[in-house]
C-alpha atoms as a PDB file:
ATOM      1  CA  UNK A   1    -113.915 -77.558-139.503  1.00  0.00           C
ATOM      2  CA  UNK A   2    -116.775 -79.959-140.603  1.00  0.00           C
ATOM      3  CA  UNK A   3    -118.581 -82.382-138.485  1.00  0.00           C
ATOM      4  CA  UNK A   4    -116.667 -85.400-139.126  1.00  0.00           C
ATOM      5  CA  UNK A   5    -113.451 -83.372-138.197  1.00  0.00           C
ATOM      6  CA  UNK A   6    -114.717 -82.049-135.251  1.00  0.00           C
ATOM      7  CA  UNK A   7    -116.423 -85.865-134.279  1.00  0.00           C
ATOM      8  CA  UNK A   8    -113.290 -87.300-134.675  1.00  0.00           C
ATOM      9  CA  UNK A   9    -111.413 -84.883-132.293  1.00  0.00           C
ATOM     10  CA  UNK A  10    -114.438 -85.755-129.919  1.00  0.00           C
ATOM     11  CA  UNK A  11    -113.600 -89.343-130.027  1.00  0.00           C
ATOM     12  CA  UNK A  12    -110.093 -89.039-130.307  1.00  0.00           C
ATOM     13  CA  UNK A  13    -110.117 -87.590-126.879  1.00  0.00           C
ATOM     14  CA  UNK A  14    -111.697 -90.118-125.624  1.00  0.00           C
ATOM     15  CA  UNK A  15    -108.897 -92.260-126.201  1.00  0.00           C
ATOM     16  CA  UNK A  16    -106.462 -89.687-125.128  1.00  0.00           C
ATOM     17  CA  UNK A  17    -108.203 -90.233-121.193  1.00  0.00           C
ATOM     18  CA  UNK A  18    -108.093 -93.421-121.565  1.00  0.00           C
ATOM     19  CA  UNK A  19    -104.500 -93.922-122.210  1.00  0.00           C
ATOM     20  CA  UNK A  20    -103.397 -91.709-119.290  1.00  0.00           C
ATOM     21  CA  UNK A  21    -105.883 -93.860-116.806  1.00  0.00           C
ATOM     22  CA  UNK A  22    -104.243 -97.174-118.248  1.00  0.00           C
ATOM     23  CA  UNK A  23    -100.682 -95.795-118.614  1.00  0.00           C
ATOM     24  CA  UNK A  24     -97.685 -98.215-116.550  1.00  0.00           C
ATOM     25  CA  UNK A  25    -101.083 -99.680-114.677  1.00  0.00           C
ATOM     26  CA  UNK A  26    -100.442-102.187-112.345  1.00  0.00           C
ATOM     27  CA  UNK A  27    -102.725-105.309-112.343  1.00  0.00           C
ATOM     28  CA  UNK A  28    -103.676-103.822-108.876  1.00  0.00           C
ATOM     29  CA  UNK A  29    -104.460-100.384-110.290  1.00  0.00           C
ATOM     30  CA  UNK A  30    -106.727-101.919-112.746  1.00  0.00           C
ATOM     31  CA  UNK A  31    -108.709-103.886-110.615  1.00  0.00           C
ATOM     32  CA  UNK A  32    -109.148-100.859-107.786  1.00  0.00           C
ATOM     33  CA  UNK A  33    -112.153-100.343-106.553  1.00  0.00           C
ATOM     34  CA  UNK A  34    -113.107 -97.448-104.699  1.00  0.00           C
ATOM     35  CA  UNK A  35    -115.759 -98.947-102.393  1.00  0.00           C
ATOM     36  CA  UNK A  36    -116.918-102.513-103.203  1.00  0.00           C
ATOM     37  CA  UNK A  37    -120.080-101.505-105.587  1.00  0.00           C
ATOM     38  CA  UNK A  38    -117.693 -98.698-107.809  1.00  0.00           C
ATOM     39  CA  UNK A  39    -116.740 -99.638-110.519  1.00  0.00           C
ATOM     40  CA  UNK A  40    -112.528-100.469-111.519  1.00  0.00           C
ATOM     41  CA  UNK A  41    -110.218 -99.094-114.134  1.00  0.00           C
ATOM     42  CA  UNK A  42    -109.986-101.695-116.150  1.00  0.00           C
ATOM     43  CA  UNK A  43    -114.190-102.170-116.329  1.00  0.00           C
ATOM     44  CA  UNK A  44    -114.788 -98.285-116.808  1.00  0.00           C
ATOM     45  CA  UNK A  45    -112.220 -98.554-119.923  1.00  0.00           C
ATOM     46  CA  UNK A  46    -113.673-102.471-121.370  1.00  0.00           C
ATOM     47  CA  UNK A  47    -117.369-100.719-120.564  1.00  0.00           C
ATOM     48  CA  UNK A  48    -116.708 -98.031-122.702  1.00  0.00           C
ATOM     49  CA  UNK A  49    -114.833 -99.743-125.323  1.00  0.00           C
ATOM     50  CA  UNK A  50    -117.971-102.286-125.698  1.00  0.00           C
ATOM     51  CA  UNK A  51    -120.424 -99.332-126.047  1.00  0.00           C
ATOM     52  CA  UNK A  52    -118.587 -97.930-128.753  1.00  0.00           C
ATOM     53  CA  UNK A  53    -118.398-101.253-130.522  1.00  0.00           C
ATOM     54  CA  UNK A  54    -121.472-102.031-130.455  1.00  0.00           C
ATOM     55  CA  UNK A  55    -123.058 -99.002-131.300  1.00  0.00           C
ATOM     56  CA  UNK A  56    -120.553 -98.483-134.250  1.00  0.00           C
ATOM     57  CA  UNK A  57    -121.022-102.029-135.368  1.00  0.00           C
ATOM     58  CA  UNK A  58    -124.876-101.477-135.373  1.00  0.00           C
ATOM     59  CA  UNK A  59    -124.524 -98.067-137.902  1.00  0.00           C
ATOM     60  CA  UNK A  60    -121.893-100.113-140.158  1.00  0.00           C
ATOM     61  CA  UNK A  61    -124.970-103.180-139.974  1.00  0.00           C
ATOM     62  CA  UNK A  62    -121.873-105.399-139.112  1.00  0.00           C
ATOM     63  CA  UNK A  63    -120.252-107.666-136.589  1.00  0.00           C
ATOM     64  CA  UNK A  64    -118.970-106.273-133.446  1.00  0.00           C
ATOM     65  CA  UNK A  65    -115.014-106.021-133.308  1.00  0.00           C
ATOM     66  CA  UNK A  66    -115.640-107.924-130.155  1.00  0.00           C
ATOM     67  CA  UNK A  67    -116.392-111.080-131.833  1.00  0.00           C
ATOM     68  CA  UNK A  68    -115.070-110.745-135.226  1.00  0.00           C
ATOM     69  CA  UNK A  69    -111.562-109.768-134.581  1.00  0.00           C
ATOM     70  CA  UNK A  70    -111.720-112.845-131.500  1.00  0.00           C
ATOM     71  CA  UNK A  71    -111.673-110.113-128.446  1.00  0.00           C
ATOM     72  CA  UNK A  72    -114.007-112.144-126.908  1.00  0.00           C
ATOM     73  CA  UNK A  73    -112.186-115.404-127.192  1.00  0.00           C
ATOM     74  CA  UNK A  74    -108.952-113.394-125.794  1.00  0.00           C
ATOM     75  CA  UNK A  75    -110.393-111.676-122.564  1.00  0.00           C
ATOM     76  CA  UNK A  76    -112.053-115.357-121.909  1.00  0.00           C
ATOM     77  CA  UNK A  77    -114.613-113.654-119.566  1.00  0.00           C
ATOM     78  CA  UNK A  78    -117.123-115.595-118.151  1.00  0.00           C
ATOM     79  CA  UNK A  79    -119.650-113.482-119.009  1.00  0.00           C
ATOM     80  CA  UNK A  80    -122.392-113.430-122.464  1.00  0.00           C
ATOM     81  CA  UNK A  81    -120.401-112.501-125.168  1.00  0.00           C
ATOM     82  CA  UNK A  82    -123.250-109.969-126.281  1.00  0.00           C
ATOM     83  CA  UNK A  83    -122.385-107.953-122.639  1.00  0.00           C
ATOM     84  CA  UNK A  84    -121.137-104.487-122.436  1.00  0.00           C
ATOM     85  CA  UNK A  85    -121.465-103.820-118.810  1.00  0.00           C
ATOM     86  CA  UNK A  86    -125.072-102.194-118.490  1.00  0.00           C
ATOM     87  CA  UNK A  87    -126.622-103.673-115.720  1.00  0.00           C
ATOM     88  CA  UNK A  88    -123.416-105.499-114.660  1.00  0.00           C
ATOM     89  CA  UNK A  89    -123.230-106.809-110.612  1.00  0.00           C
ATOM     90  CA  UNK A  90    -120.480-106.218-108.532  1.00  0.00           C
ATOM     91  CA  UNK A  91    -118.935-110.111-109.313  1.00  0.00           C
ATOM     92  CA  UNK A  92    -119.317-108.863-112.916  1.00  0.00           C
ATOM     93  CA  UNK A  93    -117.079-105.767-112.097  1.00  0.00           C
ATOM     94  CA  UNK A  94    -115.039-107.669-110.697  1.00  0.00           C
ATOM     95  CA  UNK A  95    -114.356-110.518-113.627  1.00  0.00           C
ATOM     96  CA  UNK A  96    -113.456-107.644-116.325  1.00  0.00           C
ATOM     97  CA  UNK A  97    -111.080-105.778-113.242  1.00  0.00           C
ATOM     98  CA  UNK A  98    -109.072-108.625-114.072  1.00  0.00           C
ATOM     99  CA  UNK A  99    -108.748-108.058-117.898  1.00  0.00           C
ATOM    100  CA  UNK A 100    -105.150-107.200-118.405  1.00  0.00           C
ATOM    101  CA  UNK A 101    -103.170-104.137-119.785  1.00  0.00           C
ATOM    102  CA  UNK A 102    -102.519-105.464-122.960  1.00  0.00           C
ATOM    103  CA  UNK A 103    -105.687-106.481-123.776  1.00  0.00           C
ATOM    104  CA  UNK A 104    -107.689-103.171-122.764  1.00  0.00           C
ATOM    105  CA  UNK A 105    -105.298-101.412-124.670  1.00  0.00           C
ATOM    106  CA  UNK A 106    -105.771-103.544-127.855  1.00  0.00           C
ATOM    107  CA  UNK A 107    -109.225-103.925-128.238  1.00  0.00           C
ATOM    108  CA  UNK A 108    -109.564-100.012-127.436  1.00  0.00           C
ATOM    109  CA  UNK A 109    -107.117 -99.296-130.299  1.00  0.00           C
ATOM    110  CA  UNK A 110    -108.994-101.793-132.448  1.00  0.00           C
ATOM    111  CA  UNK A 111    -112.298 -99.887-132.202  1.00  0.00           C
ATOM    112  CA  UNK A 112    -111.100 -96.865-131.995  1.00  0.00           C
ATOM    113  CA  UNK A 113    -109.310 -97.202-135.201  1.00  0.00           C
ATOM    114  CA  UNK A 114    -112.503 -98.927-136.761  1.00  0.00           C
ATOM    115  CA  UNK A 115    -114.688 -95.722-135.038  1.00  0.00           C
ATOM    116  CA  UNK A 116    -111.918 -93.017-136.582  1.00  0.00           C
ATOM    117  CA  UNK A 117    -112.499 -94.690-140.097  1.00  0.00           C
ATOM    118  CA  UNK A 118    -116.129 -94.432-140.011  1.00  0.00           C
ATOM    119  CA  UNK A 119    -116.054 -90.527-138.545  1.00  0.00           C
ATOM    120  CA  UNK A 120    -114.064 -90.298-141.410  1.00  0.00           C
ATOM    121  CA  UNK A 121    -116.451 -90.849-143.626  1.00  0.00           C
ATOM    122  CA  UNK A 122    -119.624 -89.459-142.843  1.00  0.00           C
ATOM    123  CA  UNK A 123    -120.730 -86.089-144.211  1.00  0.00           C
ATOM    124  CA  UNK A 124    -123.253 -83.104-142.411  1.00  0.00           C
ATOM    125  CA  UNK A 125    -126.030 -84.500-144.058  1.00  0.00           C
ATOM    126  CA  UNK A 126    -125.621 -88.248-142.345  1.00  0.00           C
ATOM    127  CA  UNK A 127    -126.211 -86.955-139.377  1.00  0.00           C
ATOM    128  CA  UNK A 128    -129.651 -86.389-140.020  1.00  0.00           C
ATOM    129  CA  UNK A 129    -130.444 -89.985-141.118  1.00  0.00           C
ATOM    130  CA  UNK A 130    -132.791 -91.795-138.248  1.00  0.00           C
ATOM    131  CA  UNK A 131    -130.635 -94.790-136.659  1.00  0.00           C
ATOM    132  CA  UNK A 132    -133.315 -96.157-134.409  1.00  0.00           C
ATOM    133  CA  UNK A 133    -136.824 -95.964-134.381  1.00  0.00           C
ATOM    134  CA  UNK A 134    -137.933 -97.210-131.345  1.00  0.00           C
ATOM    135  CA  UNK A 135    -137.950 -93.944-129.475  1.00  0.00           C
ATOM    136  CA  UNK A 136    -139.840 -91.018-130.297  1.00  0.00           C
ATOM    137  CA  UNK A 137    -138.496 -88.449-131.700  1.00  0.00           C
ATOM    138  CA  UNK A 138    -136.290 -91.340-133.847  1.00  0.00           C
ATOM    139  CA  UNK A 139    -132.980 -90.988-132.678  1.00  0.00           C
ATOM    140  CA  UNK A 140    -130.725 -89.938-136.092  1.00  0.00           C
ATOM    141  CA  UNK A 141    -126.947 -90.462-136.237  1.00  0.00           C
ATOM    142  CA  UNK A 142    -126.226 -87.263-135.039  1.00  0.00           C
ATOM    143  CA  UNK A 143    -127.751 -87.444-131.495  1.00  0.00           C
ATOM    144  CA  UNK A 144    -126.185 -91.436-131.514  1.00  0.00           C
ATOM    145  CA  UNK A 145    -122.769 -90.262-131.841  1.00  0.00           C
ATOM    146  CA  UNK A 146    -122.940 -87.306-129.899  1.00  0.00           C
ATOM    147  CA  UNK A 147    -124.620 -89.879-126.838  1.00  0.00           C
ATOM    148  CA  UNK A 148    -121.491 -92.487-127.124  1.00  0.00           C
ATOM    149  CA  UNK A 149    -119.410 -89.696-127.448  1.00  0.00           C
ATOM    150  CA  UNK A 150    -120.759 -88.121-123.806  1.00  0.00           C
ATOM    151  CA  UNK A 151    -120.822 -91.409-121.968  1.00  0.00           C
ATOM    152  CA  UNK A 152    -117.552 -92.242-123.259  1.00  0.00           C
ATOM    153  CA  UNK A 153    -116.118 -88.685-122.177  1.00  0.00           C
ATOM    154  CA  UNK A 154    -117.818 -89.549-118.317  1.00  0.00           C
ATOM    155  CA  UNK A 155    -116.449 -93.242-118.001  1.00  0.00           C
ATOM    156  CA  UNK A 156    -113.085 -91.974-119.145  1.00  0.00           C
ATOM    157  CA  UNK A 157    -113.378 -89.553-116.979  1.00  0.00           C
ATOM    158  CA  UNK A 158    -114.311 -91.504-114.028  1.00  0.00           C
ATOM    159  CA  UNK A 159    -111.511 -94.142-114.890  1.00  0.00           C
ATOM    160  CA  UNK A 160    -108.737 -91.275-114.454  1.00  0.00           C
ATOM    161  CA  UNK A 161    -110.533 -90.618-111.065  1.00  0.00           C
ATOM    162  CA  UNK A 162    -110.201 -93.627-109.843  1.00  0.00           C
ATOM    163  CA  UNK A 163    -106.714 -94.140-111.194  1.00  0.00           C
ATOM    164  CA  UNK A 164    -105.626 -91.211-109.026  1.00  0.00           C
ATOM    165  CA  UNK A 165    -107.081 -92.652-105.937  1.00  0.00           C
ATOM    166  CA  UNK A 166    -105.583 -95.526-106.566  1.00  0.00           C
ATOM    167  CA  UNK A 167    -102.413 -94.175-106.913  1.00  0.00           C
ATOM    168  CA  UNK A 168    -102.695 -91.771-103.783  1.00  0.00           C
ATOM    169  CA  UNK A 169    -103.589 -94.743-101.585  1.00  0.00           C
ATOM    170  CA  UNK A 170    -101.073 -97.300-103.182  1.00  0.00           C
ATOM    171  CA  UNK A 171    -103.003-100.232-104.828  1.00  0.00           C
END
């Protein structure tokens, strides 16, 4: 197995967790919160989604998915189009909780077909190349994808968690 085969299973699964936290979700599902600072379903998936678009649109040096395939323009969130959740309050939370279905699900697909392409195409010795500069050690592509890949695994993670509580209490 080489590296870009065994990335791509990495973020495949990814995508695996998040269809079973958005599969036959209720607008209600998506938007549960377990306490009123957690974050919702539908956040935890658009969160993740956003982090691997823009991290994946910075190592292709090209527009965000987000804005050039007109995501933004379709969730019509009142938010900066340039946001991806860090830092987000709980009336922020609670603006993507009402994103619906069809729309998480699309733009996820969307970027992780665009992601899949890229893993694709990268060889061992890419992973070596430095990515950003501004910490120290340089982070290299290697250590960037394997970073998206872990916070990607958690929030999926999480989102599953909180479907099943949302379920067990009835949303």
């Amino acid at each position: 197995m080489t590296s870009s085969q065994l990335l791509t299973d990495g973020y495949g699964r990814i995508t695996e967790l998040v269809l079973r936290a958005l599969k036959d979700a209720t607008p209600a599902e998506l938007r549960f919160r377990a306490d009123p600072g957690a974050n919702s379903i539908a956040w935890l998936v658009w969160h993740l989604t956003r982090v691997q678009d823009s991290h994946f649109a910075e190592l292709r040096d090209e527009e965000q998915r987000w804005v050039s395939e007109g995501w933004a323009e379709r969730f019509n969130l009142s938010l900066e189009v340039a946001s991806t959740g860090f830092g987000h309050t709980s009336e922020e939370v609670e603006i993507v909780g009402g994103a619906p279905l069809e729309l998480l699900l699309g733009y996820h697909n969307a970027v992780h077909e665009h992601v899949e392409g890229f893993l694709r195409g990268i060889s061992d010795s890419d992973l070596d190349r430095v990515v950003d500069t501004r910490w120290d050690p340089p982070v290299t592509l290697g250590v960037r994808l394997i970073s998206v890949l872990s916070d990607n695994l958690q929030h999926a993670g999480q989102a599953l968690f909180v479907r099943g509580i949302a379920d067990r209490v009835g949303s």
